[in-house]
N, C-alpha and C. Protein backbone atom coordinates (compact mmCIF):
# COMPACT_ATOMS: atom_id res chain seq x y z
N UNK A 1 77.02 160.96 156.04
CA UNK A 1 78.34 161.23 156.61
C UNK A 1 78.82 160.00 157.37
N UNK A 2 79.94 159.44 157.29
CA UNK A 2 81.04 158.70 157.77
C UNK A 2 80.75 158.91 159.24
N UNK A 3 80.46 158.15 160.06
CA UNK A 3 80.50 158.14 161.85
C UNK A 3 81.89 157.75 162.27
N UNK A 4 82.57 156.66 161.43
CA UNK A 4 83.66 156.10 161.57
C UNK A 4 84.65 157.47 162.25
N UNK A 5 85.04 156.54 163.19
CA UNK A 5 86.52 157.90 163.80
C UNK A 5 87.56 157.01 163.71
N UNK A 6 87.92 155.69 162.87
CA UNK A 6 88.83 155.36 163.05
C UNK A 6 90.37 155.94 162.03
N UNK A 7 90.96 156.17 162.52
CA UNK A 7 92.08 156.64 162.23
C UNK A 7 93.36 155.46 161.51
N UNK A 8 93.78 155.84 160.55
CA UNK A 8 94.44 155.43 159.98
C UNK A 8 96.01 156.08 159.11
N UNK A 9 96.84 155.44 159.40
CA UNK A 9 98.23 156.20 159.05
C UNK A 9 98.24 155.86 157.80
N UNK A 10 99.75 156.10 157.35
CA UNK A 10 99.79 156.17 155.92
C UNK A 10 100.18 154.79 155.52
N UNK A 11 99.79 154.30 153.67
CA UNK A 11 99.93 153.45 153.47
C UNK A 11 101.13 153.52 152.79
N UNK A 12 102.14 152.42 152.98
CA UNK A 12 103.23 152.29 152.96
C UNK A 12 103.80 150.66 151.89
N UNK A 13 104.65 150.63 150.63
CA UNK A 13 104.24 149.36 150.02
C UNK A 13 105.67 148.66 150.61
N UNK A 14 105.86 147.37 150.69
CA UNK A 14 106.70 147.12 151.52
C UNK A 14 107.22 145.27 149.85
N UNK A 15 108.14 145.10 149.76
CA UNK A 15 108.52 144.08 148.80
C UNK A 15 108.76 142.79 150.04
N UNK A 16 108.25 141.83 150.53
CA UNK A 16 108.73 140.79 151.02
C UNK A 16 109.59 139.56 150.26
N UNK A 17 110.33 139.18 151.27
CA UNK A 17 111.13 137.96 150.78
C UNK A 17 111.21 136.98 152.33
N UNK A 18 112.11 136.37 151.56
CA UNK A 18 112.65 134.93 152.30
C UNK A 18 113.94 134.98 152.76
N UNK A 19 114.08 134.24 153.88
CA UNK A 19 115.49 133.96 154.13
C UNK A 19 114.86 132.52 155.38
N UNK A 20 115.06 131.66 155.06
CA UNK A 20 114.62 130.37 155.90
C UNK A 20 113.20 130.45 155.64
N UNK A 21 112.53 130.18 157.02
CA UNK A 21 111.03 130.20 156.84
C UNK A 21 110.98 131.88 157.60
N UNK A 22 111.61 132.78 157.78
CA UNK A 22 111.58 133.96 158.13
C UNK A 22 111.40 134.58 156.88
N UNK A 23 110.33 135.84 157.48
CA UNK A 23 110.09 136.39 155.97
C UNK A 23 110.42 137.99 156.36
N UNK A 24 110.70 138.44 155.31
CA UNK A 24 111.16 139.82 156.01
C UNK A 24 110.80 141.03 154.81
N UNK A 25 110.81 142.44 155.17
CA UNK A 25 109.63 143.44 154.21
C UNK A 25 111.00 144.62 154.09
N UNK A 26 111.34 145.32 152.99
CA UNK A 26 111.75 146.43 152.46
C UNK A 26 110.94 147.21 151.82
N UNK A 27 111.37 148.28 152.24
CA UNK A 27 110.30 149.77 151.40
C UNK A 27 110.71 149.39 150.34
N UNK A 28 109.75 149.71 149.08
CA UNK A 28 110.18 149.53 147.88
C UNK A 28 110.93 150.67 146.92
N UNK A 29 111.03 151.75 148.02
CA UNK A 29 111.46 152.50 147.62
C UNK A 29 113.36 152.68 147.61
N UNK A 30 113.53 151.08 148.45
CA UNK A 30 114.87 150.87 148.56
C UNK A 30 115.25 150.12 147.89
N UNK A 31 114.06 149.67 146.79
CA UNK A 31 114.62 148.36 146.14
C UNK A 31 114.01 148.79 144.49
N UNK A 32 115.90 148.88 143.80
CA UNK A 32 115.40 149.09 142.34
C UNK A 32 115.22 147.92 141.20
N UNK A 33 116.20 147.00 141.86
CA UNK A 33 115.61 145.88 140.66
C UNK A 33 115.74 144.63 141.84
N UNK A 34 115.46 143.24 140.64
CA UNK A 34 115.00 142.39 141.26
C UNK A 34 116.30 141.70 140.03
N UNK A 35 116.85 140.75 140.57
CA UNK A 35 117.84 140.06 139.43
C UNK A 35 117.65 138.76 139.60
N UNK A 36 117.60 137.67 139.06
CA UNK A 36 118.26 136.47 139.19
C UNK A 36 120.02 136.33 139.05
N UNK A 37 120.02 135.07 139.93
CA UNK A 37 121.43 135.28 140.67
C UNK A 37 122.70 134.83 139.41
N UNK A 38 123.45 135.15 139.46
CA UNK A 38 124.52 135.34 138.22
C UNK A 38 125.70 135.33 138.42
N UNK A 39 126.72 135.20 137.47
CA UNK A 39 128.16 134.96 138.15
C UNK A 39 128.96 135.82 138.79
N UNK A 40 129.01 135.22 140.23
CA UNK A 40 130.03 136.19 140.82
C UNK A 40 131.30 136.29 141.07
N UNK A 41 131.96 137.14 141.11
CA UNK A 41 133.28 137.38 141.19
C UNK A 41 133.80 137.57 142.23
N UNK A 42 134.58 137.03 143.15
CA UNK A 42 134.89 136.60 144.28
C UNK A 42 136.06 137.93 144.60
N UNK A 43 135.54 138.55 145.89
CA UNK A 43 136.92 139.89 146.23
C UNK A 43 137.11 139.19 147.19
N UNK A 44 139.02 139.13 147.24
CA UNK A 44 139.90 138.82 148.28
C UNK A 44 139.60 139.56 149.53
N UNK A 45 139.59 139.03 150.68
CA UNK A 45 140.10 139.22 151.77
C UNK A 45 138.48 140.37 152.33
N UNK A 46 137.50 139.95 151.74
CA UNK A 46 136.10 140.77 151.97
C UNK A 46 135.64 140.05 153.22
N UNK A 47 134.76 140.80 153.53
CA UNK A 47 133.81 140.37 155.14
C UNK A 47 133.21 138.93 154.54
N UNK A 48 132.94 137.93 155.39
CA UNK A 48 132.15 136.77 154.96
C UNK A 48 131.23 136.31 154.46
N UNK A 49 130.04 137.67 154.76
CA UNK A 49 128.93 137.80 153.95
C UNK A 49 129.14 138.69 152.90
N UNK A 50 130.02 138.95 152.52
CA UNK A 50 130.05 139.90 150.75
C UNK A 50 130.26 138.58 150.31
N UNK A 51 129.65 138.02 149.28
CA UNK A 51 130.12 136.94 148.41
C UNK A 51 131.07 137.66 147.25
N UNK A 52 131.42 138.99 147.06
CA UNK A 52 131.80 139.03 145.84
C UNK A 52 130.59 140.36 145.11
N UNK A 53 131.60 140.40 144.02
CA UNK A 53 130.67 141.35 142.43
C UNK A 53 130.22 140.75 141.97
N UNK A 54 129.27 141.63 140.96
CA UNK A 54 128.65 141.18 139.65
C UNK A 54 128.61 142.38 138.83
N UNK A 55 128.34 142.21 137.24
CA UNK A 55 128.70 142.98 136.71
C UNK A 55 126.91 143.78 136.52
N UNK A 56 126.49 144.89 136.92
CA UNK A 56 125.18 145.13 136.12
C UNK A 56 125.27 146.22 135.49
N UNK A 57 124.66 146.32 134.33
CA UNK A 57 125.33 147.34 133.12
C UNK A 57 126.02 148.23 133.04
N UNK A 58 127.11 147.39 133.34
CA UNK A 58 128.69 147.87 133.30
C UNK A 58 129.04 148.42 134.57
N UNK A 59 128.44 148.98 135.33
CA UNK A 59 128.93 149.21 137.03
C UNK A 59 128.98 147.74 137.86
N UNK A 60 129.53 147.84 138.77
CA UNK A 60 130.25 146.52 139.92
C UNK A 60 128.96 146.81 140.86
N UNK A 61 128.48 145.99 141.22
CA UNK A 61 127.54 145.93 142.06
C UNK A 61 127.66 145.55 143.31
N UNK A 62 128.43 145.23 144.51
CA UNK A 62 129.18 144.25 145.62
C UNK A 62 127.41 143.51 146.25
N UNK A 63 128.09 142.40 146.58
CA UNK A 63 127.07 141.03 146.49
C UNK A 63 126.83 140.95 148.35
N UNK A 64 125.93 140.54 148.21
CA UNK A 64 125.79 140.41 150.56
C UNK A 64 124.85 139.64 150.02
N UNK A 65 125.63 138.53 150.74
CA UNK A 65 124.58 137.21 151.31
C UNK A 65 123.85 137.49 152.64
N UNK A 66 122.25 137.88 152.04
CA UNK A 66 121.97 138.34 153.41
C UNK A 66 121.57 137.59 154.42
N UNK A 67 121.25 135.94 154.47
CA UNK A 67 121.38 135.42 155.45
C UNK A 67 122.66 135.30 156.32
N UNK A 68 123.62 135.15 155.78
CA UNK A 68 125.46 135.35 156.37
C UNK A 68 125.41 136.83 157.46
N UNK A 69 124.75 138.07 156.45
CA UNK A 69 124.68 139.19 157.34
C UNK A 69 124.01 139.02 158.63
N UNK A 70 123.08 138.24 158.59
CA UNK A 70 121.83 138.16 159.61
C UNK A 70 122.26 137.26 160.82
N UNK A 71 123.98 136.52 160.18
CA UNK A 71 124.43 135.39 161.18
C UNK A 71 123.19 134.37 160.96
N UNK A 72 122.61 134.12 159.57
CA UNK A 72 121.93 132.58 159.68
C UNK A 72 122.75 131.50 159.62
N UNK A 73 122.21 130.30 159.09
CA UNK A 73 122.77 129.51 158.02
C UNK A 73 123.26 129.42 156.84
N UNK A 74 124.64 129.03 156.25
CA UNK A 74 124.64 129.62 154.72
C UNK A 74 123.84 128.20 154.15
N UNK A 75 123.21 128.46 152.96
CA UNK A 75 122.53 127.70 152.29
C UNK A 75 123.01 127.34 151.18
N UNK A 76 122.52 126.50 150.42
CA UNK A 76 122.64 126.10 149.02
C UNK A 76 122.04 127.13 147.96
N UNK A 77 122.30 127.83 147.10
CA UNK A 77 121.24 128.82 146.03
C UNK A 77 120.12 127.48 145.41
N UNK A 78 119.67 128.26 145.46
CA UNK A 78 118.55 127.37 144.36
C UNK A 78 117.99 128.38 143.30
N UNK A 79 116.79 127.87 142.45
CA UNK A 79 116.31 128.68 141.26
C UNK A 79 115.37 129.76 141.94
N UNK A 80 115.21 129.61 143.20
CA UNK A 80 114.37 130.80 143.89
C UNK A 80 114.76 132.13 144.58
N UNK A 81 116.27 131.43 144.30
CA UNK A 81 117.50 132.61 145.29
C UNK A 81 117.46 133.36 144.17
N UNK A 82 117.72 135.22 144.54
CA UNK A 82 117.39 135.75 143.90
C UNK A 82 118.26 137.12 144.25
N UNK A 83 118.43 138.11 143.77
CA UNK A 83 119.39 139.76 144.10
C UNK A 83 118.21 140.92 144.11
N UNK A 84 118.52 141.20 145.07
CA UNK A 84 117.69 142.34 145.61
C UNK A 84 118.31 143.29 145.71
N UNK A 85 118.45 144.45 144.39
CA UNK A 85 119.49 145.70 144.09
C UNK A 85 118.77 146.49 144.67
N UNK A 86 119.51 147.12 145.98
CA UNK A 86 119.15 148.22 147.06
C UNK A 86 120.03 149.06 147.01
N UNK A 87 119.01 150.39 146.90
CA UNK A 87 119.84 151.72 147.25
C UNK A 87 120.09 152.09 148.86
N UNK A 88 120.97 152.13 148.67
CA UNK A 88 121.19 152.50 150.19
C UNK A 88 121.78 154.10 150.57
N UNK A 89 121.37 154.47 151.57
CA UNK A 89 121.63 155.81 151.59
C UNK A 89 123.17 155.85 153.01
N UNK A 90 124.04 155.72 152.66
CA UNK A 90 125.32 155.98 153.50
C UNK A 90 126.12 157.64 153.81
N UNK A 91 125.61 158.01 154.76
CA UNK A 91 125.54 159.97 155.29
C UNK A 91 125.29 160.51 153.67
N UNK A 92 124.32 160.30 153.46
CA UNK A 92 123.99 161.23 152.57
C UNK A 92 124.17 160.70 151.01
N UNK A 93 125.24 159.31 150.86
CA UNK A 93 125.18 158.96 149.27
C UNK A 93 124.43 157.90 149.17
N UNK A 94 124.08 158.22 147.71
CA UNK A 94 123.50 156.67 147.52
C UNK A 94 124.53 155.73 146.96
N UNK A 95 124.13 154.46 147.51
CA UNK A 95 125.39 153.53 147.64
C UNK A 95 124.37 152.02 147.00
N UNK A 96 124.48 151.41 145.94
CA UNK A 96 123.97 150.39 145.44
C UNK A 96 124.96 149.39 145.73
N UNK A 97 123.91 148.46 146.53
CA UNK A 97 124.18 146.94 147.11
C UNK A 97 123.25 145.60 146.38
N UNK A 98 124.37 144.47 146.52
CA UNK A 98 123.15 143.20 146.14
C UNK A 98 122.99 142.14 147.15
N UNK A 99 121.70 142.37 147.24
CA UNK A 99 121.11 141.10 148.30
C UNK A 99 120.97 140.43 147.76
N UNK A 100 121.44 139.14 148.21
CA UNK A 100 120.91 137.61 148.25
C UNK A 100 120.07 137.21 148.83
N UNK A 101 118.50 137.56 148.47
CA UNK A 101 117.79 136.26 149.81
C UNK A 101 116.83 135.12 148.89
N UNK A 102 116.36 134.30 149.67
CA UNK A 102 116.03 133.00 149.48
C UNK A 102 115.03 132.72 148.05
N UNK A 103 114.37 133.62 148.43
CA UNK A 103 113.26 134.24 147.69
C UNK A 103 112.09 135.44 147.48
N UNK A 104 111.74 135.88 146.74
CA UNK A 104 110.73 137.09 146.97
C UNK A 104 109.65 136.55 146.81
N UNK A 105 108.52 137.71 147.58
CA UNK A 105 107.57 137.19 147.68
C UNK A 105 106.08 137.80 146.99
N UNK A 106 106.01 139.07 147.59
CA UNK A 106 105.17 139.98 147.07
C UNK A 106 105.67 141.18 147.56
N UNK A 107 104.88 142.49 147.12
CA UNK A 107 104.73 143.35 147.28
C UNK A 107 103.24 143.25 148.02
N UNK A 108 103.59 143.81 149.03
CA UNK A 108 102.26 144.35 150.19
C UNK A 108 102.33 145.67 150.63
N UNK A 109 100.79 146.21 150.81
CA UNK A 109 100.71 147.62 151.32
C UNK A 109 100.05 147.49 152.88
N UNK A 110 101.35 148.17 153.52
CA UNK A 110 100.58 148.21 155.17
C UNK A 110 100.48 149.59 155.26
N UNK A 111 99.21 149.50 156.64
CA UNK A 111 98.85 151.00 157.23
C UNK A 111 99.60 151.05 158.14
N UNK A 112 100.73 152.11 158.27
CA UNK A 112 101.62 152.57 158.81
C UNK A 112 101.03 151.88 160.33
N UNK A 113 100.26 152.21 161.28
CA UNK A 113 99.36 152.05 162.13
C UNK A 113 99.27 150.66 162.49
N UNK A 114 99.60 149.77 161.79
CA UNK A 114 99.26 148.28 161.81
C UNK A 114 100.61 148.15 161.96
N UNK A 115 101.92 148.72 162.01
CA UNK A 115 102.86 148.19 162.32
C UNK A 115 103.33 148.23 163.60
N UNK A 116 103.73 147.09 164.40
CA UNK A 116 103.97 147.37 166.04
C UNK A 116 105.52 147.47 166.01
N UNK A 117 106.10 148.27 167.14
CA UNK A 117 107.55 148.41 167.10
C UNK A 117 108.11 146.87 167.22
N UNK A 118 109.92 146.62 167.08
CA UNK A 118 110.18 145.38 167.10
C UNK A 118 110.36 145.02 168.47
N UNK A 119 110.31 143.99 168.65
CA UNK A 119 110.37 143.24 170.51
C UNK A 119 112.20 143.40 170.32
N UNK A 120 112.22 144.29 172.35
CA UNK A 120 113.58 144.49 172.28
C UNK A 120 114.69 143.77 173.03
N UNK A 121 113.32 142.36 173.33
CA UNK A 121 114.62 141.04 173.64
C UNK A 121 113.86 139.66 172.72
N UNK A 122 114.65 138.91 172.79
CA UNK A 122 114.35 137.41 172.17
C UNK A 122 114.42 137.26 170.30
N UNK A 123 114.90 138.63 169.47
CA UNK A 123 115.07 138.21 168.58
C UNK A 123 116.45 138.35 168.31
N UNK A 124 117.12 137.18 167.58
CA UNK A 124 118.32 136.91 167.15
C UNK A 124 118.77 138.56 166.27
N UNK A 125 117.61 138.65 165.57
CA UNK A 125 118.55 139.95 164.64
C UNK A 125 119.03 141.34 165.54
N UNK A 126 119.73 141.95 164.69
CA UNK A 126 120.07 143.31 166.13
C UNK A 126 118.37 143.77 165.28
N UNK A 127 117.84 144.66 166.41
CA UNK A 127 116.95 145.41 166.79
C UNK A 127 116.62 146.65 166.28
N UNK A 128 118.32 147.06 165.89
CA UNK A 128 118.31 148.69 165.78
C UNK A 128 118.00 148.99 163.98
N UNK A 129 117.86 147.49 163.37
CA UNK A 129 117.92 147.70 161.93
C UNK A 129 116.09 146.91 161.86
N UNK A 130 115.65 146.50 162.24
CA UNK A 130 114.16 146.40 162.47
C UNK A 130 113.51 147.43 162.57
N UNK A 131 112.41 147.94 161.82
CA UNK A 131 111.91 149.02 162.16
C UNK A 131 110.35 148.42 162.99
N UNK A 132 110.04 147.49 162.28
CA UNK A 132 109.08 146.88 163.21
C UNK A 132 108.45 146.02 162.86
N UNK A 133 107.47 145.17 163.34
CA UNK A 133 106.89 144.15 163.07
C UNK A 133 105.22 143.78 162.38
N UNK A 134 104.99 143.26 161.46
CA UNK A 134 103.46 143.21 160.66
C UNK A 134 103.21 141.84 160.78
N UNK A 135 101.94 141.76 160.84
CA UNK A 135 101.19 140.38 160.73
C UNK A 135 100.21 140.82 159.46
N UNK A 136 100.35 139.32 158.47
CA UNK A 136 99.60 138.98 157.46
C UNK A 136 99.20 138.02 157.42
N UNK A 137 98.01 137.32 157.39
CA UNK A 137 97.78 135.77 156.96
C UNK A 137 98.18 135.18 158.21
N UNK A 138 98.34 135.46 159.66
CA UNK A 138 99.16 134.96 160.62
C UNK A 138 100.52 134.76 160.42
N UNK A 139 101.51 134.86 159.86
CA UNK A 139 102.53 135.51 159.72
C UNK A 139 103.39 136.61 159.86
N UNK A 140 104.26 136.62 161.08
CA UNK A 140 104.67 137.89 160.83
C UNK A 140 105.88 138.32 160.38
N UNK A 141 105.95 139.49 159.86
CA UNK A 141 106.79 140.16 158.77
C UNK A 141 107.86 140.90 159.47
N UNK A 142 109.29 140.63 159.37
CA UNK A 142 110.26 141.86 160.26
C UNK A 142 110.07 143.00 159.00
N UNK A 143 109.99 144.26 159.38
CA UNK A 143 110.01 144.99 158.44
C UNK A 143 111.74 145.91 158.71
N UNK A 144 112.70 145.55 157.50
CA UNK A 144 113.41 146.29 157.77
C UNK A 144 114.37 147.95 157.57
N UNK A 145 114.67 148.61 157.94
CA UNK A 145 115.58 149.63 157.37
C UNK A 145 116.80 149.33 156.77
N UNK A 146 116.60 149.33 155.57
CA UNK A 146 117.70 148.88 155.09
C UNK A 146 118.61 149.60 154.76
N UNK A 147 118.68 151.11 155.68
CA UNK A 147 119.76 152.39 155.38
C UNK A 147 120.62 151.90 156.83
N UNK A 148 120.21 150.58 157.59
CA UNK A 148 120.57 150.72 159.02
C UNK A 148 121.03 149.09 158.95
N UNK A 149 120.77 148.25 158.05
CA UNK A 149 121.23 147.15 157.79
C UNK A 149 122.81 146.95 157.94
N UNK A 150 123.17 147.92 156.90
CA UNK A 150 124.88 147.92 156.81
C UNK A 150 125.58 149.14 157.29
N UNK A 151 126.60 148.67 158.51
CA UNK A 151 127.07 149.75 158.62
C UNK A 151 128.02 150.44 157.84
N UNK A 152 128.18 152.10 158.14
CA UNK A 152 128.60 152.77 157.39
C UNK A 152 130.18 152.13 156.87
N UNK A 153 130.97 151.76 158.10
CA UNK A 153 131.88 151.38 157.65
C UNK A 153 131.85 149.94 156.83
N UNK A 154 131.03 149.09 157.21
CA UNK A 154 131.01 148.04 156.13
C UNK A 154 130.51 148.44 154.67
N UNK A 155 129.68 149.57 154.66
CA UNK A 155 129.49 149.90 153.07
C UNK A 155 130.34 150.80 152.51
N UNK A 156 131.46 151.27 153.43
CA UNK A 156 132.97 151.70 152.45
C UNK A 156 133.76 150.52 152.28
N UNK A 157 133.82 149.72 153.19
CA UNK A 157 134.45 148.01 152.98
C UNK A 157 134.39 147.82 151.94
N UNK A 158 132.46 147.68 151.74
CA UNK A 158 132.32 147.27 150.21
C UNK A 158 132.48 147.82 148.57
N UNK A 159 132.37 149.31 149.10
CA UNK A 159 132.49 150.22 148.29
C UNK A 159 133.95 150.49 147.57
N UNK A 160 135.06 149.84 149.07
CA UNK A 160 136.07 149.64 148.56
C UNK A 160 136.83 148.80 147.61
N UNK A 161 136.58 147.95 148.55
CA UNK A 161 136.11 146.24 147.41
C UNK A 161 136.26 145.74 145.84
N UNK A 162 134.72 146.12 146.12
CA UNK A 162 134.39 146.53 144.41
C UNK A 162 134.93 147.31 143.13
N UNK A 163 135.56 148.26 144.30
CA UNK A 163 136.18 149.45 143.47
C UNK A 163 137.90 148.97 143.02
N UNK A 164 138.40 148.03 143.89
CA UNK A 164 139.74 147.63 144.07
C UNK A 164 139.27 146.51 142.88
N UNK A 165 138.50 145.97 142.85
CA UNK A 165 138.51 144.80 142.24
C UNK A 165 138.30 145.30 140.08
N UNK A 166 137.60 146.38 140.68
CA UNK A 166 137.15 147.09 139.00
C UNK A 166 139.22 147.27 138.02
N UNK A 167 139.67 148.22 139.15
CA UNK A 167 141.37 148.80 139.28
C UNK A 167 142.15 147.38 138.68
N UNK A 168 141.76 146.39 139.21
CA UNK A 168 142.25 144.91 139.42
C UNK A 168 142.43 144.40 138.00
N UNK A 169 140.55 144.59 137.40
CA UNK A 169 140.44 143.94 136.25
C UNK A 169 140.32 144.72 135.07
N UNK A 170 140.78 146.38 135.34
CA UNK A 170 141.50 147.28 134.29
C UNK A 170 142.68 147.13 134.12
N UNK A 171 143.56 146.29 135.11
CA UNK A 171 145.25 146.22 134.89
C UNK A 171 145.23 145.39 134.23
């Protein structure tokens, strides 16, 4: 018999990426595909970080540069920049978004337990979309909610957007 009493939460798989040398973790259960980056279609008069649509089989997808969201640096794309198609859940719908970040990295499984809440001064990002923080390899990981990333009203913004722009290029 096992003496061990150590306790352990649930394991949880988390997709990491890039954005600078910051690396940051989504449930994978928020993330349905993985794209390389493709031509986008630029919507008038959108928030600064929507770059725009893209077309993915045949639905409008609206584009978020997610370092722009995060208030980073905007960067140059390179062959590592990449779309991170997230479902997002907005009161109750699901609402498909495309991230831009730098690069992906892996898929990792943490024990719920190993994650510490996020520190609630000294980091640049808001707080309330952090769910919390992991160390790997000495590295640590923001892990985020990405139902809390965008607000509701910016994902009718976008929802609008996209949808104006579809109307646009049926006329």
């Amino acid at each position: 018999m096992n003496e061990s009493t150590h306790q352990t939460g649930k394991i949880i798989s988390y997709l990491t990426f890039k954005l600078g040398e910051e690396v940051f973790a989504a449930n994978v259960s928020k993330v349905l595909n993985i794209l390389e980056l493709s031509k986008v279609t630029k919507v008038p008069k959108s928030p600064r970080f929507m770059k725009g649509v893209i077309n993915l089989r045949g639905s409008v997808l609206p584009l978020i540069d997610t370092r722009l969201k995060f208030e980073m640096e905007e960067t140059e794309y390179t062959t590592n920049t990449c779309i991170l198609v997230l479902d997002i859940d907005m009161a109750g719908e699901s609402v498909h978004v495309g991230a831009i970040v730098d690069s992906v990295q892996e898929v990792i499984e943490l024990d719920e337990s190993l994650i510490q809440p996020a520190p609630s001064i000294g980091t640049k990002y808001k707080s309330e979309f952090i769910e919390g923080m992991a160390k790997k390899n000495d590295t640590f990981i923001m892990i985020l909610n990405m139902d809390l990333v965008f607000s509701t009203e910016e994902l009718s913004l976008l929802k609008e957007s996209a949808a104006a722009k579809v109307h646009e290029q049926a006329s």
